[in-house]
C-alpha atoms as a PDB file:
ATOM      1  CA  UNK A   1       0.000   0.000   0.000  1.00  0.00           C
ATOM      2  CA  UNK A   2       1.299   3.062  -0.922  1.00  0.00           C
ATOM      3  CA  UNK A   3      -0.146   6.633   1.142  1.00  0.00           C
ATOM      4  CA  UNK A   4       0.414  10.058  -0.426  1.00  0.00           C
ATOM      5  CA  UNK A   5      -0.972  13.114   1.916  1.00  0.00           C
ATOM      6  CA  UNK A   6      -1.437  16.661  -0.444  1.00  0.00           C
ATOM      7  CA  UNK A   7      -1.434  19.530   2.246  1.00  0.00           C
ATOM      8  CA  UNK A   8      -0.675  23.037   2.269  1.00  0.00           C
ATOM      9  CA  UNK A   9      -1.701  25.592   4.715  1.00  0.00           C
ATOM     10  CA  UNK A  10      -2.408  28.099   1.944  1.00  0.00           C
ATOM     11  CA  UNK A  11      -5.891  28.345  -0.064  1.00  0.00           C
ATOM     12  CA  UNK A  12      -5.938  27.711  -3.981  1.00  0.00           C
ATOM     13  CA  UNK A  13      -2.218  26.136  -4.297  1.00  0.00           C
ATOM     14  CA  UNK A  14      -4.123  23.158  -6.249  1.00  0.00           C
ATOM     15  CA  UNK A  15      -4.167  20.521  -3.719  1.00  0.00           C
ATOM     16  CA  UNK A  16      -7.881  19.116  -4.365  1.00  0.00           C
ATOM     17  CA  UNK A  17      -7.264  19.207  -8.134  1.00  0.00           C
ATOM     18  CA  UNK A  18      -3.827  17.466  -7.287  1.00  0.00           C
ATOM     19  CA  UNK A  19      -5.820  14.992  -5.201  1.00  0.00           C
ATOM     20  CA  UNK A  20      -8.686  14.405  -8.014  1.00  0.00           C
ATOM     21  CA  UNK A  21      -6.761  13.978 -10.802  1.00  0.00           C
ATOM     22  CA  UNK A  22      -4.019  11.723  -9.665  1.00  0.00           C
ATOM     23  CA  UNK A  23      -6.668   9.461  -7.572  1.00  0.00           C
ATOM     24  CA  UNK A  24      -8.710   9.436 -10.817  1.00  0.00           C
ATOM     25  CA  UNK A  25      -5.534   8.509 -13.446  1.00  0.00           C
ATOM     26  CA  UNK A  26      -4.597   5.563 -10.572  1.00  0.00           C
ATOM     27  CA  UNK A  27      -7.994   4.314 -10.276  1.00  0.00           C
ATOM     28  CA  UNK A  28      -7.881   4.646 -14.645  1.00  0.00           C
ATOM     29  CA  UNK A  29      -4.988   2.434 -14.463  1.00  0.00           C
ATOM     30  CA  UNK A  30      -6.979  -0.699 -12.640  1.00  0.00           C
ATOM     31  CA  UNK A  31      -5.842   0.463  -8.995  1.00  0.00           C
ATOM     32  CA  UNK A  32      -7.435   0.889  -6.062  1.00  0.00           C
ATOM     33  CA  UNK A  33      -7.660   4.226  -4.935  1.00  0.00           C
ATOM     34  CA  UNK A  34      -9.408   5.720  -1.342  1.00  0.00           C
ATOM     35  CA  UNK A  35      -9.519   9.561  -0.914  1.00  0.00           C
ATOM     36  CA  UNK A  36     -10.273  10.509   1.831  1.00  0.00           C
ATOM     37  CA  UNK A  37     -11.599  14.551   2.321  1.00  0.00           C
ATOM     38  CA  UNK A  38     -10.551  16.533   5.012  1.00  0.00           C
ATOM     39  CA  UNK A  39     -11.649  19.735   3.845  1.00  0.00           C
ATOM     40  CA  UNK A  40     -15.393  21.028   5.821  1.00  0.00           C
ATOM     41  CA  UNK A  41     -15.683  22.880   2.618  1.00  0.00           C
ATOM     42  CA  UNK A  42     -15.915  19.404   0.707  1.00  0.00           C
ATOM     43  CA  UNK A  43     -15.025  20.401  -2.663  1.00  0.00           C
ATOM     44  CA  UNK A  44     -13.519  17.231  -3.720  1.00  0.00           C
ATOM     45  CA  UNK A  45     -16.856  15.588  -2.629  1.00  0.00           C
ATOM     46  CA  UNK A  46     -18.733  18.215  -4.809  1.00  0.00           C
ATOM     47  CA  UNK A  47     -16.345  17.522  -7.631  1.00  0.00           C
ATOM     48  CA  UNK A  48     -17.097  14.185  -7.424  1.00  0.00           C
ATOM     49  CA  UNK A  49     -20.640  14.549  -7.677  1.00  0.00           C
ATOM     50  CA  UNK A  50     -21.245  12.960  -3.904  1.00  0.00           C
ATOM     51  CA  UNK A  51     -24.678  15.328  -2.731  1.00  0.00           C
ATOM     52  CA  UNK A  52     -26.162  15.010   0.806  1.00  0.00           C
ATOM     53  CA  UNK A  53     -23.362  13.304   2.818  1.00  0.00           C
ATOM     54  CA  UNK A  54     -24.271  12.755   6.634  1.00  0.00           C
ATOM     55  CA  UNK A  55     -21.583  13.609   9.188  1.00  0.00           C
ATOM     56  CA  UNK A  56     -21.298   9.873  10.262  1.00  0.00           C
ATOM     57  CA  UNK A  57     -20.253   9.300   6.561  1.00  0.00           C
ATOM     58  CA  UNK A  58     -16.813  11.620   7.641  1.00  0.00           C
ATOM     59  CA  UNK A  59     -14.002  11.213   9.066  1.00  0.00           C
ATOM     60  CA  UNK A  60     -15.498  13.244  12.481  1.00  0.00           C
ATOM     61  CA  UNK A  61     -15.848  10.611  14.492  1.00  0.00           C
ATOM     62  CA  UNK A  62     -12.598   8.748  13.272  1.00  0.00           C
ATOM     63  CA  UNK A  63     -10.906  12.261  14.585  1.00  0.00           C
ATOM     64  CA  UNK A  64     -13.493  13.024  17.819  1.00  0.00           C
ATOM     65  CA  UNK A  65     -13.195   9.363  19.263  1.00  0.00           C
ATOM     66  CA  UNK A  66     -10.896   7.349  17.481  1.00  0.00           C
ATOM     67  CA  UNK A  67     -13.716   5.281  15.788  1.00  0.00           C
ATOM     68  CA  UNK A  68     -12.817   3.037  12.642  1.00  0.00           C
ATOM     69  CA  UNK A  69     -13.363   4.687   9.346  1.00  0.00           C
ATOM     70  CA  UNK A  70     -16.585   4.796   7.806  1.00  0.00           C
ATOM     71  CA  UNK A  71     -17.315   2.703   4.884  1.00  0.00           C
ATOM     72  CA  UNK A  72     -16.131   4.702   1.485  1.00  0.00           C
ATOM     73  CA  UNK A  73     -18.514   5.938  -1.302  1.00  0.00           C
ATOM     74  CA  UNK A  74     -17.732   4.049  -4.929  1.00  0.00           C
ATOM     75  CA  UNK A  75     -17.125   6.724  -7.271  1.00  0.00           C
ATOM     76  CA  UNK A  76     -15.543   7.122 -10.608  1.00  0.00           C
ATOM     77  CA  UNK A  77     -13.793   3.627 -10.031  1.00  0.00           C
ATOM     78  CA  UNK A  78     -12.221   4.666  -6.579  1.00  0.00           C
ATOM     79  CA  UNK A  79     -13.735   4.717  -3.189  1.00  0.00           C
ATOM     80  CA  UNK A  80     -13.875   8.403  -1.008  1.00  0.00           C
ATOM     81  CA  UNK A  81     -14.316   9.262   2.359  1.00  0.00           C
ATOM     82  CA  UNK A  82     -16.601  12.121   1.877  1.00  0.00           C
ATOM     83  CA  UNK A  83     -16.448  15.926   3.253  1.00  0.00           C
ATOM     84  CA  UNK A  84     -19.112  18.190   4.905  1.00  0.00           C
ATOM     85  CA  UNK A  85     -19.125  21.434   6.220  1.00  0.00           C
ATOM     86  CA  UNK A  86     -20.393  20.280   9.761  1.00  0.00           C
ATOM     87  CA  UNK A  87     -16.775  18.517   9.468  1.00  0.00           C
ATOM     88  CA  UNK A  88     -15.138  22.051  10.907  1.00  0.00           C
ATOM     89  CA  UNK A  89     -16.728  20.841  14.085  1.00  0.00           C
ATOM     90  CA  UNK A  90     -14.581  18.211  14.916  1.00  0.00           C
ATOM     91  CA  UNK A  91     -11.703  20.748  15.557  1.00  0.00           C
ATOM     92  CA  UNK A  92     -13.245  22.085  18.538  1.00  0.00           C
ATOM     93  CA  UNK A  93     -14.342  19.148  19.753  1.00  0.00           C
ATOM     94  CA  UNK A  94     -11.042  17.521  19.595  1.00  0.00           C
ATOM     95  CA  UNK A  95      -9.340  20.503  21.393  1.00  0.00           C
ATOM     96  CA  UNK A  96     -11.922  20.310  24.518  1.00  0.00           C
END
């Protein structure tokens, strides 16, 4: 298993682009691909066409209380952890 992270602290340096592109050209290729969205504003979820995602479809409890990772949405031939604004939450939540 190979794990690539894309992160930078500054807004519109490409990173969900990055992210959707390269998961979609791997998954094009026959492998199997899990992104996983950090981002409360979810655009890789929108890009992906994934509409009405519940919290308990995040990662927010995976960061709140250490509980497994949900089960992945099959998209495009790869599998995502979905995004949602309520996801900004978890921050707090993890600090108190």
């Amino acid at each position: 298993m190979i794990t690539a992270t894309v992160f930078n602290h500054a807004g519109g340096a490409g990173k969900t682009s990055v992210t959707r592109d390269v998961g979609f050209e791997f998954a094009r290729r026959s492998l199997r691909v899990l992104l996983v969205d950090l981002d409360p504003q979810a655009n890789l979820t929108s890009w992906l066409g994934v509409r009405n995602v519940n919290l308990e479809q995040t990662v927010f409890q995976v960061a709140v209380d250490g509980a497994p990772l949900p089960e992945p949405v099959s998209v495009f031939g790869l599998e995502l952890i979905p995004s949602q604004v309520d996801l900004a939450l978890a921050e707090a939540q993890m600090l108190g």
